[in-house]
PDB file of N, CA and C in Angstrom:
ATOM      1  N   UNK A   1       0.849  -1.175   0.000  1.00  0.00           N
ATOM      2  CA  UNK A   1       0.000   0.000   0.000  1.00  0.00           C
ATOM      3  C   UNK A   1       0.890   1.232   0.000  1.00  0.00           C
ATOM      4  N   UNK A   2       0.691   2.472  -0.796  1.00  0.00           N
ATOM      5  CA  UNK A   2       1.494   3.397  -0.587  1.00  0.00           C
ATOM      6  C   UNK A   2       1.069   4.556   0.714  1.00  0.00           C
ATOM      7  N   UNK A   3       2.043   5.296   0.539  1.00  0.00           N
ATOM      8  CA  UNK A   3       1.769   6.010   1.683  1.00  0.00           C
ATOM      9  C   UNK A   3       0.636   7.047   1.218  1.00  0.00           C
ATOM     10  N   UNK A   4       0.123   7.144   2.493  1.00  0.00           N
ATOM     11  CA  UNK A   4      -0.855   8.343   2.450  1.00  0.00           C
ATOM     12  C   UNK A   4      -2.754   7.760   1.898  1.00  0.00           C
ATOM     13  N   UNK A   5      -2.418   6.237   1.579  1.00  0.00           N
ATOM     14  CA  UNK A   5      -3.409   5.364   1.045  1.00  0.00           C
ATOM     15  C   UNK A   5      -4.185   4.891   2.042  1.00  0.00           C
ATOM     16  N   UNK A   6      -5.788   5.079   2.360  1.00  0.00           N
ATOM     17  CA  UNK A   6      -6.629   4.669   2.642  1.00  0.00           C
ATOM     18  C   UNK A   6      -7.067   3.145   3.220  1.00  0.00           C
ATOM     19  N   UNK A   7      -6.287   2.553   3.923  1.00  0.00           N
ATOM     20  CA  UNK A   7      -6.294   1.039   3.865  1.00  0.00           C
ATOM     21  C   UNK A   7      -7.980   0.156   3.731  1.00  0.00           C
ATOM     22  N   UNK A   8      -8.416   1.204   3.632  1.00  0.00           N
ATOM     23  CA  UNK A   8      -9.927   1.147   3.863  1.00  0.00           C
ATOM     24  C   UNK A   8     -10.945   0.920   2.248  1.00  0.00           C
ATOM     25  N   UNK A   9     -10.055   1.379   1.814  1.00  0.00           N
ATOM     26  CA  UNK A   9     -10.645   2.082   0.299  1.00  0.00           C
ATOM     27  C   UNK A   9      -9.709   0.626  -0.937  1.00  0.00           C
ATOM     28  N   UNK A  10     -10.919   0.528  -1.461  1.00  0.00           N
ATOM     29  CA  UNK A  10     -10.564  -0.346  -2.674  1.00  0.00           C
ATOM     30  C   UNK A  10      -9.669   0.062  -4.498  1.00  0.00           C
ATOM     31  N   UNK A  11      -9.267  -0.574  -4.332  1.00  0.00           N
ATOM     32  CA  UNK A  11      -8.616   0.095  -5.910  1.00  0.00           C
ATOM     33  C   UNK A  11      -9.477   0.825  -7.037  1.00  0.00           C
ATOM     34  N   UNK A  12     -10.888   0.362  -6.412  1.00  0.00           N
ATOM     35  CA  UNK A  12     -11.922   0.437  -7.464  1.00  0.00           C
ATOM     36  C   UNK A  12     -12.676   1.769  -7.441  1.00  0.00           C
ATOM     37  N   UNK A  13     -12.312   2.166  -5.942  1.00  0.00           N
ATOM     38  CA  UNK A  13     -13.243   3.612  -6.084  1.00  0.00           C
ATOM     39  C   UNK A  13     -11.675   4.323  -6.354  1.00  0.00           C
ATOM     40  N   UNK A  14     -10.642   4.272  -7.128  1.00  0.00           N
ATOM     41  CA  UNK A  14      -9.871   5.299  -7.664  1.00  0.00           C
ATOM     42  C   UNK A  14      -9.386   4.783  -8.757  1.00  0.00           C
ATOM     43  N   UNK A  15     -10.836   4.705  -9.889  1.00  0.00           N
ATOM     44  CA  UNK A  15     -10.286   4.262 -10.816  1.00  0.00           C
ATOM     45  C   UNK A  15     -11.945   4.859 -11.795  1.00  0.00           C
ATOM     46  N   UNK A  16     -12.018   4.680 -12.808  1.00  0.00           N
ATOM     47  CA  UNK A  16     -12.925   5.087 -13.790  1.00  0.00           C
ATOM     48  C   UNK A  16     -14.149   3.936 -14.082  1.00  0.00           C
ATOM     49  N   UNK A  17     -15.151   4.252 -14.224  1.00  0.00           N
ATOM     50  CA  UNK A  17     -16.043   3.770 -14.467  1.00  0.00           C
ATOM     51  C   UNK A  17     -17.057   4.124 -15.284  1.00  0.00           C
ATOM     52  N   UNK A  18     -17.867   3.193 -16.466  1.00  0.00           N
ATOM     53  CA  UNK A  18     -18.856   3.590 -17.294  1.00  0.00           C
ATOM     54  C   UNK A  18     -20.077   3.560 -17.378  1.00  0.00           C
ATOM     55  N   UNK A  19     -21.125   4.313 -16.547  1.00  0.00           N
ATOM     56  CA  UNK A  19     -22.240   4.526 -16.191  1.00  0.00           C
ATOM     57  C   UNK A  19     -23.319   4.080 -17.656  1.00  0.00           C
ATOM     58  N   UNK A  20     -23.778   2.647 -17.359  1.00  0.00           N
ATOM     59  CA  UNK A  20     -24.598   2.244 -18.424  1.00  0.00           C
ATOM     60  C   UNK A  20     -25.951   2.955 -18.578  1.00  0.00           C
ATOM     61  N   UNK A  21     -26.411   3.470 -17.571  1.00  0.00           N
ATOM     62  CA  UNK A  21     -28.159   4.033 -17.400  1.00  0.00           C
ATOM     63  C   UNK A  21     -27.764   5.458 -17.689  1.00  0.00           C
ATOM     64  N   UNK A  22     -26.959   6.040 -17.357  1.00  0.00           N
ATOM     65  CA  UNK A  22     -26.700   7.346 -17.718  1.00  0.00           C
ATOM     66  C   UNK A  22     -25.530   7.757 -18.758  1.00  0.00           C
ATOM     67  N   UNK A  23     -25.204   6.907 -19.484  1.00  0.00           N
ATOM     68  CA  UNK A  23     -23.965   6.759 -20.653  1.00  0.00           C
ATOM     69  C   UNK A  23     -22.893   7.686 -20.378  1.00  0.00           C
ATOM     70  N   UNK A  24     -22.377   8.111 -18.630  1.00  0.00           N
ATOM     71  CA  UNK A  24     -21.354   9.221 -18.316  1.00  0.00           C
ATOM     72  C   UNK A  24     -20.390   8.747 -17.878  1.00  0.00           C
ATOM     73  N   UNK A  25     -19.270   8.854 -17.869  1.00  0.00           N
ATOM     74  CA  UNK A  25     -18.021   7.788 -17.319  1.00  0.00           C
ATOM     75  C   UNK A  25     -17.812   9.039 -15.298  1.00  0.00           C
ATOM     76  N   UNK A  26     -17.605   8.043 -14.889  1.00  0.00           N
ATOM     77  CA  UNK A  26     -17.197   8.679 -13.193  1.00  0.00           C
ATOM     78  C   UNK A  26     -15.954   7.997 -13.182  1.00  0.00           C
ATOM     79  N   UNK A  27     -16.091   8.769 -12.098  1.00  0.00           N
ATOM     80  CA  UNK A  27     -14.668   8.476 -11.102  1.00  0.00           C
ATOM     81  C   UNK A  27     -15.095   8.108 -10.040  1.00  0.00           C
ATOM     82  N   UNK A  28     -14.677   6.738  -9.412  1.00  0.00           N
ATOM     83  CA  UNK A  28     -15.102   6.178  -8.163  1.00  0.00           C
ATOM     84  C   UNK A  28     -16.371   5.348  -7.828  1.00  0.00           C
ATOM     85  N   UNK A  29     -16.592   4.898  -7.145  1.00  0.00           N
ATOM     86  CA  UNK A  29     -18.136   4.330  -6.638  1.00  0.00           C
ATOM     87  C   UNK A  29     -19.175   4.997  -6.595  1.00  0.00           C
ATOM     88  N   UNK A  30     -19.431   5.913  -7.561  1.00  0.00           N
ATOM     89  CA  UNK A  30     -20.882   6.591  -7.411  1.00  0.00           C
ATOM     90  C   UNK A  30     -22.216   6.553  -7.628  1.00  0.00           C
ATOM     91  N   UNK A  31     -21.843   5.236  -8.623  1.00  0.00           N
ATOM     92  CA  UNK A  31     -23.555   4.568  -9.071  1.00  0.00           C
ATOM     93  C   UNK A  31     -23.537   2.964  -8.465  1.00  0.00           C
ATOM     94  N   UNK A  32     -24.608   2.401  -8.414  1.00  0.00           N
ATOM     95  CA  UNK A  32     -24.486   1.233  -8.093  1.00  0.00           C
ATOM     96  C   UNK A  32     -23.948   0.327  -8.895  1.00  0.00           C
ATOM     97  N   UNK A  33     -23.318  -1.046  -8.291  1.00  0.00           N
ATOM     98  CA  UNK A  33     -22.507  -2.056  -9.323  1.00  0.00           C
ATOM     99  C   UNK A  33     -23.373  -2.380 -10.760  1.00  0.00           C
ATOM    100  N   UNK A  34     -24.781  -2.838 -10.276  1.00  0.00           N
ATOM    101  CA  UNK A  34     -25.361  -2.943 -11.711  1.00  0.00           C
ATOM    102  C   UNK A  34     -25.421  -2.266 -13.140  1.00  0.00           C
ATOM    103  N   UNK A  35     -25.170  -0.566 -12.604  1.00  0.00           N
ATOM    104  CA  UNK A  35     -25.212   0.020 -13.926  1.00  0.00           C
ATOM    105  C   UNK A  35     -23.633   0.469 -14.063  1.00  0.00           C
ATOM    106  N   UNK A  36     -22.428   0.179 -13.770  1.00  0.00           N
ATOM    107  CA  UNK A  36     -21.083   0.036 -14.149  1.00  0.00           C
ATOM    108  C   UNK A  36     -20.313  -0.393 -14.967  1.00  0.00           C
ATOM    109  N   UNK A  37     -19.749  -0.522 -15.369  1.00  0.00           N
ATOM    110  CA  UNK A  37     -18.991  -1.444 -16.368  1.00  0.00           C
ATOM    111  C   UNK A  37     -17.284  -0.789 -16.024  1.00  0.00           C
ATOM    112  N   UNK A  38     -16.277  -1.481 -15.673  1.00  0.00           N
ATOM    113  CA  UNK A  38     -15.213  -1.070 -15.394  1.00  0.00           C
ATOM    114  C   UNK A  38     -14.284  -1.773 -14.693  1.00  0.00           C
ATOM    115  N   UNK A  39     -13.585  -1.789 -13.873  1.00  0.00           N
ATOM    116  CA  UNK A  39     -12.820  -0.497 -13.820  1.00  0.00           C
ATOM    117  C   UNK A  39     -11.795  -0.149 -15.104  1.00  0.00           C
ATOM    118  N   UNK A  40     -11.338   1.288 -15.396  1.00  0.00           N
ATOM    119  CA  UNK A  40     -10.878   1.498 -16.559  1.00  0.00           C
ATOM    120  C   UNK A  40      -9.803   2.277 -15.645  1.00  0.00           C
ATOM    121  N   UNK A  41      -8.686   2.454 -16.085  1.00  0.00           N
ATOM    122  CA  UNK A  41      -7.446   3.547 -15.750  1.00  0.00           C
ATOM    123  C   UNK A  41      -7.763   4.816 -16.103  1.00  0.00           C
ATOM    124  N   UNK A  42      -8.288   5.012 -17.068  1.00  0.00           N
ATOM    125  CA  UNK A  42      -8.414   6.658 -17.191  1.00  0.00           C
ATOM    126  C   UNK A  42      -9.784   6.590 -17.899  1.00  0.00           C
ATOM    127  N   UNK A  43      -9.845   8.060 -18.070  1.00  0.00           N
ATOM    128  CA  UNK A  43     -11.292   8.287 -18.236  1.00  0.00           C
ATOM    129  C   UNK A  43     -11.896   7.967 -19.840  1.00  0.00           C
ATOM    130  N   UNK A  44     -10.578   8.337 -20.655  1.00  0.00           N
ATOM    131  CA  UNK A  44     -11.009   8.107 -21.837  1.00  0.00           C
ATOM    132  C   UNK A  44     -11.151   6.382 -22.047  1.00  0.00           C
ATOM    133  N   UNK A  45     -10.610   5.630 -21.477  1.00  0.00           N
ATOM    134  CA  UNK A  45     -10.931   4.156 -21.278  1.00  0.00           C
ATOM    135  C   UNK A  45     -12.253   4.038 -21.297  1.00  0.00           C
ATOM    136  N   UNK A  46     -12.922   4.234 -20.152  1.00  0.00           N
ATOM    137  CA  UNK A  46     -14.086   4.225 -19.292  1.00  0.00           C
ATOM    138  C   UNK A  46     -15.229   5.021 -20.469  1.00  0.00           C
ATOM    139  N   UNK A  47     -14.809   5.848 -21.233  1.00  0.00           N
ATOM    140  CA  UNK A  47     -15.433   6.824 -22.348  1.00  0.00           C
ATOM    141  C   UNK A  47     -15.609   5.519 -23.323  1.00  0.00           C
ATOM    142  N   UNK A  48     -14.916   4.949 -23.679  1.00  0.00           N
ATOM    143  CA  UNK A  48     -14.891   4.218 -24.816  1.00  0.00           C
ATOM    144  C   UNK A  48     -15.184   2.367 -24.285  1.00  0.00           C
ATOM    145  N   UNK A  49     -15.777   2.092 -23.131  1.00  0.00           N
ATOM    146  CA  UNK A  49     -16.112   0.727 -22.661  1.00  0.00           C
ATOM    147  C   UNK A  49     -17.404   0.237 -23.893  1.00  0.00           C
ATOM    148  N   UNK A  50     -17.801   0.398 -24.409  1.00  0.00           N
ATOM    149  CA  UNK A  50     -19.157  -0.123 -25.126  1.00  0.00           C
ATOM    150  C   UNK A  50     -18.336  -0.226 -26.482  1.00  0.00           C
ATOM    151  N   UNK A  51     -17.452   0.471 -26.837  1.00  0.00           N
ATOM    152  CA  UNK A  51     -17.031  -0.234 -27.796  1.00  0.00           C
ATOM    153  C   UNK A  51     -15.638  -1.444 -27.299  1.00  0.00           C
ATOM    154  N   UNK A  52     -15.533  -1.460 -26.088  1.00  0.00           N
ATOM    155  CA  UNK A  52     -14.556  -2.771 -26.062  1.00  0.00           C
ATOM    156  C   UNK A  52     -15.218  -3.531 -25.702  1.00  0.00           C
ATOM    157  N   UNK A  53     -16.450  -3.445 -24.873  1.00  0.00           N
ATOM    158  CA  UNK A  53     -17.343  -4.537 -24.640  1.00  0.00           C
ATOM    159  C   UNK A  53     -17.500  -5.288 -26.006  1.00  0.00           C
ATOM    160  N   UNK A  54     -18.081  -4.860 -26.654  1.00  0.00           N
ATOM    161  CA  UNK A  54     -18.606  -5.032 -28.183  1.00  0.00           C
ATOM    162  C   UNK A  54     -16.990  -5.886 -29.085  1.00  0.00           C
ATOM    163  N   UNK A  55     -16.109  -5.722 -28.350  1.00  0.00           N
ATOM    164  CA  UNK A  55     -15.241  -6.339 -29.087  1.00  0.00           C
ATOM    165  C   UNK A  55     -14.960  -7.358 -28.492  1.00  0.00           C
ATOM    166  N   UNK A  56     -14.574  -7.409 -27.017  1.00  0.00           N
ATOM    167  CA  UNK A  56     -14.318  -8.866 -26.610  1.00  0.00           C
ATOM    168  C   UNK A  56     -14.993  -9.362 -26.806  1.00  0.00           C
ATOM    169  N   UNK A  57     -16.835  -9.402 -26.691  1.00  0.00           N
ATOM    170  CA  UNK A  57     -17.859 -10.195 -27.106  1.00  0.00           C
ATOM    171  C   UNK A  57     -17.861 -10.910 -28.406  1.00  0.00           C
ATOM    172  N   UNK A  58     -17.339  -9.702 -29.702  1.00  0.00           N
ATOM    173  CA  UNK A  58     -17.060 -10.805 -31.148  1.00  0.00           C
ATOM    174  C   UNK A  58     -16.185 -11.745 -30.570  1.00  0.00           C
ATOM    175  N   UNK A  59     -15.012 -10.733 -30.056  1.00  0.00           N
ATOM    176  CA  UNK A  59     -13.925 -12.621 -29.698  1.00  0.00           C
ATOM    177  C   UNK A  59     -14.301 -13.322 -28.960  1.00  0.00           C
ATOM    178  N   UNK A  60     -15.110 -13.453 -28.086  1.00  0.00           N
ATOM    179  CA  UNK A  60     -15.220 -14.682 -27.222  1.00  0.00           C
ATOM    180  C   UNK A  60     -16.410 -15.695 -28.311  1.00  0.00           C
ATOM    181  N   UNK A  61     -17.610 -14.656 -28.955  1.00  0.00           N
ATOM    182  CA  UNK A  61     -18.155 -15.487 -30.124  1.00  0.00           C
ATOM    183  C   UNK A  61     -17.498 -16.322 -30.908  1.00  0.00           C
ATOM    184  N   UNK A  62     -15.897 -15.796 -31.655  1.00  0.00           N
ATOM    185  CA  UNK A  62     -15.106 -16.787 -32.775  1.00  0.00           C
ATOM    186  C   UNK A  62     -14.735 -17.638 -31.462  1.00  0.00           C
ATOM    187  N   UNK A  63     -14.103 -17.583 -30.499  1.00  0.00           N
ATOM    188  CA  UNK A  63     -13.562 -18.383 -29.555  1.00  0.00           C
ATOM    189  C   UNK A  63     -14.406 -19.864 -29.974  1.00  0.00           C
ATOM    190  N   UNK A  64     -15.496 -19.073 -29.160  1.00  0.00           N
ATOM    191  CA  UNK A  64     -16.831 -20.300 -28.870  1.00  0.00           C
ATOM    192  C   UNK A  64     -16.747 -20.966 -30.281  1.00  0.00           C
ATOM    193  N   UNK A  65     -17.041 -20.692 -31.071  1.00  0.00           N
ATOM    194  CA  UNK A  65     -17.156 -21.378 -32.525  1.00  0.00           C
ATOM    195  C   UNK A  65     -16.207 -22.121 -32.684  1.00  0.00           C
ATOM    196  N   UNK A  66     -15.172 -21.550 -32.369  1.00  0.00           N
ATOM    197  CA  UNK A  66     -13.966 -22.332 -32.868  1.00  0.00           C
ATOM    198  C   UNK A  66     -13.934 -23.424 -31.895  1.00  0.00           C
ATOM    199  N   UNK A  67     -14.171 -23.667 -30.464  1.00  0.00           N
ATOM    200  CA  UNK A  67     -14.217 -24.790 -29.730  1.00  0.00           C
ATOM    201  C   UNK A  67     -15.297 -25.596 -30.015  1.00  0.00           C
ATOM    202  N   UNK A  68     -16.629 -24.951 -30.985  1.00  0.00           N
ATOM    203  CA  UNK A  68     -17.624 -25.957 -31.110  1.00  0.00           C
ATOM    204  C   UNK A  68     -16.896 -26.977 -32.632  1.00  0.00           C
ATOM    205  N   UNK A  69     -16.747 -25.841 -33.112  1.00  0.00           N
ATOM    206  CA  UNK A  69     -16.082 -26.986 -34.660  1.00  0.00           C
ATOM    207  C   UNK A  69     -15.188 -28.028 -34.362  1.00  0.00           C
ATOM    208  N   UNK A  70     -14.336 -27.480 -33.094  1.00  0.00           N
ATOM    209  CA  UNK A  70     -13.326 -28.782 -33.017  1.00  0.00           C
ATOM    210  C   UNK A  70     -13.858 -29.895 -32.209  1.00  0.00           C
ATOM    211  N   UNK A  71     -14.816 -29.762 -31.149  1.00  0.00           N
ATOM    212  CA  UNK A  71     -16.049 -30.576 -30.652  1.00  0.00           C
ATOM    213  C   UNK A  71     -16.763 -31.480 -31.652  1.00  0.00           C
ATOM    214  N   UNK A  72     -16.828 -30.722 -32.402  1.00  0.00           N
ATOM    215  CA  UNK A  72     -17.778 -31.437 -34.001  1.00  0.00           C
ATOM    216  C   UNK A  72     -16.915 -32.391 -34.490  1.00  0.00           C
ATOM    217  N   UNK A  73     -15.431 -31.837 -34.577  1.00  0.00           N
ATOM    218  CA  UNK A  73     -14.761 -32.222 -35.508  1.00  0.00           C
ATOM    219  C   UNK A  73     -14.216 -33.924 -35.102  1.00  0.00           C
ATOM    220  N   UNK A  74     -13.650 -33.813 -33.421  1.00  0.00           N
ATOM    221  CA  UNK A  74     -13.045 -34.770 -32.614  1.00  0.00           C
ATOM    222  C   UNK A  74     -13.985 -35.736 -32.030  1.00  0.00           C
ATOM    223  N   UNK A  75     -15.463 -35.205 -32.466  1.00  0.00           N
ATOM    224  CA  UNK A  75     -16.594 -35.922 -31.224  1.00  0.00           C
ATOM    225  C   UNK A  75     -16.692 -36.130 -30.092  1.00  0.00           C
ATOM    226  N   UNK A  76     -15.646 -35.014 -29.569  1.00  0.00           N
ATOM    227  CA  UNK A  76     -15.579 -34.669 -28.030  1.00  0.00           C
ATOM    228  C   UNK A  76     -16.744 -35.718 -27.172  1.00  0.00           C
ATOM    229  N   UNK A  77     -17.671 -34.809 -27.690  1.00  0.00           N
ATOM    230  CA  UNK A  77     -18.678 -34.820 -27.009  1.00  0.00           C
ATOM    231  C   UNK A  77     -20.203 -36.305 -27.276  1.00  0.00           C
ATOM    232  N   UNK A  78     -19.466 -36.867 -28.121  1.00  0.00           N
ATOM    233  CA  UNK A  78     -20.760 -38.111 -28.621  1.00  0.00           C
ATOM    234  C   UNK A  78     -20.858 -38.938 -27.746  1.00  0.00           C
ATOM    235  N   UNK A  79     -22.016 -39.493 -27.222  1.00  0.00           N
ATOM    236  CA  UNK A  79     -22.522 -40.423 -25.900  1.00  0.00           C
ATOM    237  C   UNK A  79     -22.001 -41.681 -26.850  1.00  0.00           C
ATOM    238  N   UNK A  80     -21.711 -42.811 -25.963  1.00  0.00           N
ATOM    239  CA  UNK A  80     -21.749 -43.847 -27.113  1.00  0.00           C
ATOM    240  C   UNK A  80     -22.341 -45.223 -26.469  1.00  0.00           C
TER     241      UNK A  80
END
């Protein structure tokens, strides 16, 4: 912990966050966890979360695909 640090206080309320119900990025714990998305290092991070959401989501989609084809492919998965 550095000095002068809060031992009390989480990494999370000093860090950025992207207010989904109100599309405004904060600083700190100010809305509840449900409408958050974060934590981000800086603000322009936290500005731009809906488009990285939107991207890990394609990749975890090819991910998934790609583990179903090889499932298909190996018959991982056939009862026998």
């Amino acid at each position: 912990m550095s000095r002068g640090e809060d031992p009390y206080m989480s990494s999370g309320e000093r860090k950025y966050w992207y207010n989904t119900s109100s599309s405004e990025v904060e600083y700190g714990y100010l809305s509840p966890a449900v409408d958050r998305v974060g934590p981000f290092d800086t603000a322009e991070e936290a500005g731009n979360a809906m488009h990285t959401l939107r991207e890990r989501s394609e990749a975890w989609a090819v991910e998934e695909a790609i583990d179903e084809d090889w499932r298909k492919a190996t018959d991982v998965d056939r009862k026998q």
